[in-house]
Protein backbone atom coordinates (compact mmCIF):
# COMPACT_ATOMS: atom_id res chain seq x y z
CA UNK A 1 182.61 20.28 83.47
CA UNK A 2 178.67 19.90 84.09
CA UNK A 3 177.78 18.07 87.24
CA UNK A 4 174.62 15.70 86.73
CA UNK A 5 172.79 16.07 89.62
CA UNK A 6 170.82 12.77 90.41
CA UNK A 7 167.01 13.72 91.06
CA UNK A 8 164.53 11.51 92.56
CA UNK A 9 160.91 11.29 91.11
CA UNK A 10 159.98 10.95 94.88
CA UNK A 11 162.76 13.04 96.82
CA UNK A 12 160.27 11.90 100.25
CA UNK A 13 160.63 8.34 100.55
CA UNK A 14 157.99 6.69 103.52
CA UNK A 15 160.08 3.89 104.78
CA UNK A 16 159.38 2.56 107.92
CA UNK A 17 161.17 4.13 110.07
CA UNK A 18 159.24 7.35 108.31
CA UNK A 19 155.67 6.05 109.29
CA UNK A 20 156.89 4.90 112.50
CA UNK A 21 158.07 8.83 113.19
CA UNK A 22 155.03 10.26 112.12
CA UNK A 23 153.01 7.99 114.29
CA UNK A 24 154.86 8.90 117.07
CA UNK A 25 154.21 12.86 116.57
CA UNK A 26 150.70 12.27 115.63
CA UNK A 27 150.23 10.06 119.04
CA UNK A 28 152.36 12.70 120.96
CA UNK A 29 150.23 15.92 119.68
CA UNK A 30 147.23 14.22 121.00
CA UNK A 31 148.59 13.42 124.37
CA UNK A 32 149.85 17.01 124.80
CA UNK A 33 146.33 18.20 123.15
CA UNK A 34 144.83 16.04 126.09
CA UNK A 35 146.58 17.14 128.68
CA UNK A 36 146.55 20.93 127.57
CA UNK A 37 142.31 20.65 127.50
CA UNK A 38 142.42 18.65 130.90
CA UNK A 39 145.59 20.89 132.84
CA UNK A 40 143.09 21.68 135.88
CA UNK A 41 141.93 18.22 136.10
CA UNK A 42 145.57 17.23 136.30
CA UNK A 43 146.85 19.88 138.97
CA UNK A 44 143.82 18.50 141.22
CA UNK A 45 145.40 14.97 140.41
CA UNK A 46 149.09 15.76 141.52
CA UNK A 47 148.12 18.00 143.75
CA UNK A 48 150.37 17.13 147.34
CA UNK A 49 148.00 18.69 149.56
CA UNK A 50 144.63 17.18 148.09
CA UNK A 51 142.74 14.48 149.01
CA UNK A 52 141.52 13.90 145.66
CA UNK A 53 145.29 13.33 144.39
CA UNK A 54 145.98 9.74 142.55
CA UNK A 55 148.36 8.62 145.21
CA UNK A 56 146.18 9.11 148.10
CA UNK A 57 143.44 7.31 146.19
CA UNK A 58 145.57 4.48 145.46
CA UNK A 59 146.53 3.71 148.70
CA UNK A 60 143.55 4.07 150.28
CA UNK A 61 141.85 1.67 147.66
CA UNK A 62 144.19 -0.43 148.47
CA UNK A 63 144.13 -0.37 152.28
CA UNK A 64 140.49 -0.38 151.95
CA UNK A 65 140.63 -3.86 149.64
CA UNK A 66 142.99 -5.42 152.27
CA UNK A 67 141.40 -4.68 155.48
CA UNK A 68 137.68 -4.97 154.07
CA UNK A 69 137.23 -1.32 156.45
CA UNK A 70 135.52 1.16 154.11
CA UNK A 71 135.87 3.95 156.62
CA UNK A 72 140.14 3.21 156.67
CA UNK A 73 143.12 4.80 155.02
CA UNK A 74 146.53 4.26 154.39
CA UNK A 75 147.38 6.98 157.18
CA UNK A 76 144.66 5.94 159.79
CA UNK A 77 146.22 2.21 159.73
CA UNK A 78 149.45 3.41 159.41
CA UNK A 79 148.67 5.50 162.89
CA UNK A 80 147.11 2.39 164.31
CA UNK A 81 150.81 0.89 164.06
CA UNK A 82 152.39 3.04 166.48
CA UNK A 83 149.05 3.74 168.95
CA UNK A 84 149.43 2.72 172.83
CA UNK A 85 146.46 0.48 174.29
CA UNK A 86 145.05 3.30 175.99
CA UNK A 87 145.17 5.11 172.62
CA UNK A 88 143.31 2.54 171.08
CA UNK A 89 140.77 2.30 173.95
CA UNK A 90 140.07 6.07 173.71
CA UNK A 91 139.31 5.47 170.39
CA UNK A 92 136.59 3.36 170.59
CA UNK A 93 134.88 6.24 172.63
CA UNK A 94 135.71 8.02 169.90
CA UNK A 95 133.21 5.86 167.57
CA UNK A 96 130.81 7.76 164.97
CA UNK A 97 127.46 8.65 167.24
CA UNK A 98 125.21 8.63 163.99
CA UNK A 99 123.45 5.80 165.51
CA UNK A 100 123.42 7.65 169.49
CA UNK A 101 121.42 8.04 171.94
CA UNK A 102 119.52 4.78 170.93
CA UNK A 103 115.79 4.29 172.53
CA UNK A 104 114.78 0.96 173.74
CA UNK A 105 110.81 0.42 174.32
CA UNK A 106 110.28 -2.87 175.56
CA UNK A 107 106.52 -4.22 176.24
CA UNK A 108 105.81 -3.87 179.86
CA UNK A 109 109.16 -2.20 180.62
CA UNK A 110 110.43 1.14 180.94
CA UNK A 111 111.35 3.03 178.27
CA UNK A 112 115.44 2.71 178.18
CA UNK A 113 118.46 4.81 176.40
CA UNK A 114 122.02 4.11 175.56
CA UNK A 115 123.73 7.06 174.57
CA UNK A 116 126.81 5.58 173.37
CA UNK A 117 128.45 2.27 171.84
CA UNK A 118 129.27 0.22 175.29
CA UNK A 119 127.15 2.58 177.57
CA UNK A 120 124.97 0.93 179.87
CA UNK A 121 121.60 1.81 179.17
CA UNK A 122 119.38 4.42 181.69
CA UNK A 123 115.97 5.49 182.06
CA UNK A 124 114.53 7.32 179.50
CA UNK A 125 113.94 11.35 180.82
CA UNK A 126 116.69 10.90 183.15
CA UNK A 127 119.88 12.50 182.74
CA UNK A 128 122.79 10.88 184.89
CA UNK A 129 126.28 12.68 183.68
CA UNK A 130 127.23 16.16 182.75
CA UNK A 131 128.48 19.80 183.89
């Protein structure tokens, strides 16, 4: 006895699950294309020990959004948390100095500096602390 075998004219049907399948390996060839032409990008970006990792971004963003301090972090504020008083007053000798030692001429007075946020101010030429 002959068997019939039952041929399709189109043995590759596209049904939907079909397209939806090949959509889903086309989208996934490009994301691993992507990643494969950006890897070192991506190590910096993961990276624990960076400071140019996502997460460290993130929450510094996000500290820096809350607090309106563009100079903070997530770890700085974090630190602030569990600082004494006298930690926190040693700190604000601790202050950026960009600004420091500021010159004061006044008209008719002597010529003044403060050399630090809080200092009082001394005549200029005159040097009143050191080794």
């Amino acid at each position: 006895m002959k068997r019939k075998y039952r041929r399709h004219k189109n043995p590759v049907s596209f049904t939907g699950s079909g397209i939806l399948s090949l959509a889903i390996l086309a989208a996934g060839s490009i994301v691993l294309y992507l990643i494969y032409k950006n890897r070192a990008k991506l190590a910096t970006a993961f990276d624990p020990t960076s400071t140019e990792n996502i997460f460290y971004k993130a929450a510094g963003s996000v500290t820096q959004a809350v607090t309106g301090d563009t100079q903070a972090s997530f770890g700085t504020k974090i630190a602030d948390i569990f600082k004494s008083d006298a930690e926190k007053a040693a700190d604000v000798m601790l202050a950026p100095m960009t600004d420091y030692p500021k010159i004061i001429n006044a008209p008719g007075a002597p010529t003044m500096v403060i050399d630090y946020p809080g200092a009082t101010p001394r005549p200029y030429g005159i040097y009143t602390g050191g080794h």
